[in-house]
Protein backbone atom coordinates (compact mmCIF):
# COMPACT_ATOMS: atom_id res chain seq x y z
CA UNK A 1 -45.22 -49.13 68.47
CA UNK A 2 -45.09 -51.42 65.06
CA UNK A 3 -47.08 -54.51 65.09
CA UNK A 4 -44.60 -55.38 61.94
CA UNK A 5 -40.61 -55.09 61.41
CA UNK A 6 -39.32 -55.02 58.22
CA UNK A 7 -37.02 -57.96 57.34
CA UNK A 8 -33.26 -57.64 58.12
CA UNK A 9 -31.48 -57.46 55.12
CA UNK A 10 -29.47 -60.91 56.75
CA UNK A 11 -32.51 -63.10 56.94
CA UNK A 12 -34.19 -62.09 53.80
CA UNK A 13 -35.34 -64.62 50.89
CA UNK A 14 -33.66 -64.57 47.59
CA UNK A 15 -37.27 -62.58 46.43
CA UNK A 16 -37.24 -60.27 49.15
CA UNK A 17 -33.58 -58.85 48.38
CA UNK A 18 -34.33 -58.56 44.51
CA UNK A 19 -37.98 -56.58 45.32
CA UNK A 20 -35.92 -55.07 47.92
CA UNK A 21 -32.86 -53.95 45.41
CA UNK A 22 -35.91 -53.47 43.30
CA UNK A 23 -37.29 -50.59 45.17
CA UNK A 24 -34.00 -49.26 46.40
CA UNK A 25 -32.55 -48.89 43.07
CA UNK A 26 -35.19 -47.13 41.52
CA UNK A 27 -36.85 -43.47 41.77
CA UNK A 28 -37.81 -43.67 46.08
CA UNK A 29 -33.89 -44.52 46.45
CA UNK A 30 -34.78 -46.76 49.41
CA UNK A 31 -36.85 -49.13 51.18
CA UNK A 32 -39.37 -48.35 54.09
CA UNK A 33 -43.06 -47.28 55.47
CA UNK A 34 -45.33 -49.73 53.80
CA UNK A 35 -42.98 -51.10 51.03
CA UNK A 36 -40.42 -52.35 53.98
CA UNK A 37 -43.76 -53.95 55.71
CA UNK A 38 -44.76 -55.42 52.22
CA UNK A 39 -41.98 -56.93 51.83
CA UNK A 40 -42.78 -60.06 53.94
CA UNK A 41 -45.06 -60.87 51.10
CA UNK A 42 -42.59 -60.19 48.28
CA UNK A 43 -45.40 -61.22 45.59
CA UNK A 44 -47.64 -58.77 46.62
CA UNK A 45 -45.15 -56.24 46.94
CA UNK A 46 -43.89 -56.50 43.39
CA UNK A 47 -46.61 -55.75 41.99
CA UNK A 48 -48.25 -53.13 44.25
CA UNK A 49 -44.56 -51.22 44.52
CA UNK A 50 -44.95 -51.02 40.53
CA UNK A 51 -48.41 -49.44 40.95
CA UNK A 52 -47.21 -47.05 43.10
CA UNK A 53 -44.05 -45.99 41.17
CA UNK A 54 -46.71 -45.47 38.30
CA UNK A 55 -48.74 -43.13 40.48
CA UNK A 56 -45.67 -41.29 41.92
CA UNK A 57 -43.58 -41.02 39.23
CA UNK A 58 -45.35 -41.92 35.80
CA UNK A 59 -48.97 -40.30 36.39
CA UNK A 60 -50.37 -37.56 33.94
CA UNK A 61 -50.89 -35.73 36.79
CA UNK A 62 -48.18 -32.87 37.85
CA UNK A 63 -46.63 -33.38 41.34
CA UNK A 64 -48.36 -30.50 42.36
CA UNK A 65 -51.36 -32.18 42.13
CA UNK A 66 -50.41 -35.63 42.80
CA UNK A 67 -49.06 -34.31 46.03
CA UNK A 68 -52.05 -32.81 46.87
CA UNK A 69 -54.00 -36.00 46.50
CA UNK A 70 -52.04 -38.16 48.55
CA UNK A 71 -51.87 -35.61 51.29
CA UNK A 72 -55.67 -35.61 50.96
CA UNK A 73 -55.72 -39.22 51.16
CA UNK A 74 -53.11 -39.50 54.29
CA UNK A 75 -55.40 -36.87 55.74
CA UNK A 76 -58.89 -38.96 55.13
CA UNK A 77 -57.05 -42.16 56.88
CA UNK A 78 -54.80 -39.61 59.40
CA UNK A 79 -51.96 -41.84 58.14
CA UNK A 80 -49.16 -39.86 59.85
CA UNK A 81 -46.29 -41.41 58.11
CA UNK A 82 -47.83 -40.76 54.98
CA UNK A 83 -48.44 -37.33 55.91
CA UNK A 84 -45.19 -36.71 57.21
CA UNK A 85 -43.43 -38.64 54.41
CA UNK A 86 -45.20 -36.16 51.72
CA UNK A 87 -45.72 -32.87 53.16
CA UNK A 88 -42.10 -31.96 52.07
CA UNK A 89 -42.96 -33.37 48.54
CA UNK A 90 -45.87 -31.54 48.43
CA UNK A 91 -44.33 -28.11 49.58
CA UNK A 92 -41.70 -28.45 47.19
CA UNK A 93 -44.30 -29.44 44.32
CA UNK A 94 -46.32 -25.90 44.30
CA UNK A 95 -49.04 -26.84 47.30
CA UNK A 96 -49.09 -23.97 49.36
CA UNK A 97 -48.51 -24.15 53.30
CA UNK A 98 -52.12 -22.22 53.65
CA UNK A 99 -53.69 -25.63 51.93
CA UNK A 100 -51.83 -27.58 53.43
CA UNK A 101 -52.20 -26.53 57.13
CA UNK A 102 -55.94 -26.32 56.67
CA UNK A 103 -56.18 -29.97 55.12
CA UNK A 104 -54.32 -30.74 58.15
CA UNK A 105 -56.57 -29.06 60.65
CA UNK A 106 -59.87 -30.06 58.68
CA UNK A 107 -60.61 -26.10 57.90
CA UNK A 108 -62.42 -25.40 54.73
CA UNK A 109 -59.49 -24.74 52.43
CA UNK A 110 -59.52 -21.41 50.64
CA UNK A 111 -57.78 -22.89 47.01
CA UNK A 112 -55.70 -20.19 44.68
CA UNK A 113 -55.99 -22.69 41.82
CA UNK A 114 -59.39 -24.82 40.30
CA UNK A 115 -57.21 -27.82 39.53
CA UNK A 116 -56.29 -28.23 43.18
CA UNK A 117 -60.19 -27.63 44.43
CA UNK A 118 -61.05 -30.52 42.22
CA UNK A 119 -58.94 -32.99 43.34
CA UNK A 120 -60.01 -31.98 46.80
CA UNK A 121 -63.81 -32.33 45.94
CA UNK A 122 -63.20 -35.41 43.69
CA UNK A 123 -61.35 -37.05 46.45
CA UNK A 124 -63.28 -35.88 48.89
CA UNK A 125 -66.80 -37.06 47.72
CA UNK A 126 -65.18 -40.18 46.34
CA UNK A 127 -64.38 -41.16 50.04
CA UNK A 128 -67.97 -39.81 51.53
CA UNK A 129 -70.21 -42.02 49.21
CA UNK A 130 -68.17 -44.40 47.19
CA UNK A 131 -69.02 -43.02 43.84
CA UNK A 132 -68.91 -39.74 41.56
CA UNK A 133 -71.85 -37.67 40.29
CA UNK A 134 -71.86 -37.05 36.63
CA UNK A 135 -71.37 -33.21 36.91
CA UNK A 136 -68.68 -34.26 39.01
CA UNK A 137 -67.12 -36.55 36.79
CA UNK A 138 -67.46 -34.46 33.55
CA UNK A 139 -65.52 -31.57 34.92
CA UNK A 140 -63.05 -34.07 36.19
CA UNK A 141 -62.48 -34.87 32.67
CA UNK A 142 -62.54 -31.72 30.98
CA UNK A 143 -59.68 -30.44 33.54
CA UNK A 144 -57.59 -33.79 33.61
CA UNK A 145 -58.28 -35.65 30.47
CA UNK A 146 -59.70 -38.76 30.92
CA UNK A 147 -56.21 -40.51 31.58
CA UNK A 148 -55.92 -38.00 34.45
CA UNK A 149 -59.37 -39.05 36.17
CA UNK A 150 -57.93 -42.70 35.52
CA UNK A 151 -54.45 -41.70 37.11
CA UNK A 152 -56.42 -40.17 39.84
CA UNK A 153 -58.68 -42.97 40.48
CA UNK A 154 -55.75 -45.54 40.93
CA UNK A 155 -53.68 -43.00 42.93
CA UNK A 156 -57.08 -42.93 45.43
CA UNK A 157 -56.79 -46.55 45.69
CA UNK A 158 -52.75 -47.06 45.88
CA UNK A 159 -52.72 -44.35 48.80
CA UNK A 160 -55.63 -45.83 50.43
CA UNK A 161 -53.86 -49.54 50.41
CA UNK A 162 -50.70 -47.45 51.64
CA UNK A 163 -53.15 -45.62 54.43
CA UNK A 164 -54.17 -48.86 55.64
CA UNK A 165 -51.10 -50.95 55.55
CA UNK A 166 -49.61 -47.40 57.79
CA UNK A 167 -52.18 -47.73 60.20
CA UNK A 168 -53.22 -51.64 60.71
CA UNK A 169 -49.08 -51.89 61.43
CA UNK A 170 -48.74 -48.82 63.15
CA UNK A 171 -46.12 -47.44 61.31
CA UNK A 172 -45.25 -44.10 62.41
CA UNK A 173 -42.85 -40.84 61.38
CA UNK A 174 -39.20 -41.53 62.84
CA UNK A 175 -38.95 -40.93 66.45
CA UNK A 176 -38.39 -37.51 66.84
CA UNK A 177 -40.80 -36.68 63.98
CA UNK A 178 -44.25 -34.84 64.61
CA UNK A 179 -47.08 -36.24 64.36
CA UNK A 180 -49.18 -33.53 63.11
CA UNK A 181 -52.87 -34.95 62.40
CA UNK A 182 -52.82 -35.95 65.81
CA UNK A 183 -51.90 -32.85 67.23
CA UNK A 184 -54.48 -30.94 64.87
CA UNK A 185 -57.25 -33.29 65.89
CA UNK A 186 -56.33 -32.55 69.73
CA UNK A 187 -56.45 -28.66 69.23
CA UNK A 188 -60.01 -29.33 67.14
CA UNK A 189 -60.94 -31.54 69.95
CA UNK A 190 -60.38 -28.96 72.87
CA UNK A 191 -61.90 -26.04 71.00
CA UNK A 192 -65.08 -24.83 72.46
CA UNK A 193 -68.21 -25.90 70.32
């Protein structure tokens, strides 16, 4: 169950309807997950809804990778909303369902394209020790550009404030939804070792 409701549109502050209309208005066409939890703190959630338009919308990256990242991300914190709230996006961007069900399961992931290993490995050793090898980095750079290992970086760190806001307020998929990482972390659980 949410620790957090949004605001009802009734009782909201003159800041928290214009960030509110804000968000609504533009690209996501409406208001909820994190952004709806942020909005309590309408300061904060100007500015971080910006970032995160940037990184969804504006980034060098394509959508097929973008997708992939934040799925990778929501995976890393098993932010179910997030998960659920992409996986469509992702689909629809070029990801394929075999990546994306083994992401979900935590099976090594057999990748048809380099672009999408990277971001896997980037992401993925990013989280693990907190920083990036050289090698690493330089072949970051020579696939993305370096404003595509800076659109990356800030995507890691949007999703990861998005992860946590998810899961410190419990904010779940719509009832009725699945919540998959769960499931997949059951099956893994109850698989003989």
């Amino acid at each position: 169950m949410a620790r957090i409701s949004p605001p009802q549109a009734a009782e909201m502050s003159a800041d928290q309807k214009r960030i509110h209309d804000l968000i609504a208005s533009g690209p996501r066409g409406r208001v909820r997950g994190p952004l709806a939890v942020w909005l309590h703190r309408p300061a904060m959630a100007e500015p971080a809804q910006a970032l995160g338009q940037f990184c969804r919308y504006d980034s060098s990256l394509p959508p097929r990778l973008s997708e992939l990242a934040i799925l990778v991300l929501a995976r890393w914190w098993s932010s179910e909303f997030e998960w659920w709230a992409h996986k469509a996006i992702a689909l629809k961007a070029g990801v394929s369902e075999t990546v994306i069900d083994a992401l979900r399961d935590r099976r090594d992931i057999v990748f048809a394209h380099a672009d999408e290993a990277l971001i896997h490995e980037f992401l993925t050793v990013l989280h693990e020790t907190r920083h990036i090898p050289d090698a690493l980095y330089q072949r970051a750079e020579h696939m993305f550009g370096r404003d595509g290992v800076i659109d990356l970086v800030a995507l890691a760190g949007y999703y990861t404030l998005i992860s946590m806001t998810l899961n410190v307020f419990r904010i779940d998929p719509p009832e009725g939804e699945p919540l998959e990482l769960q499931a997949a972390d059951a099956a893994t659980a109850q698989r003989p070792a």
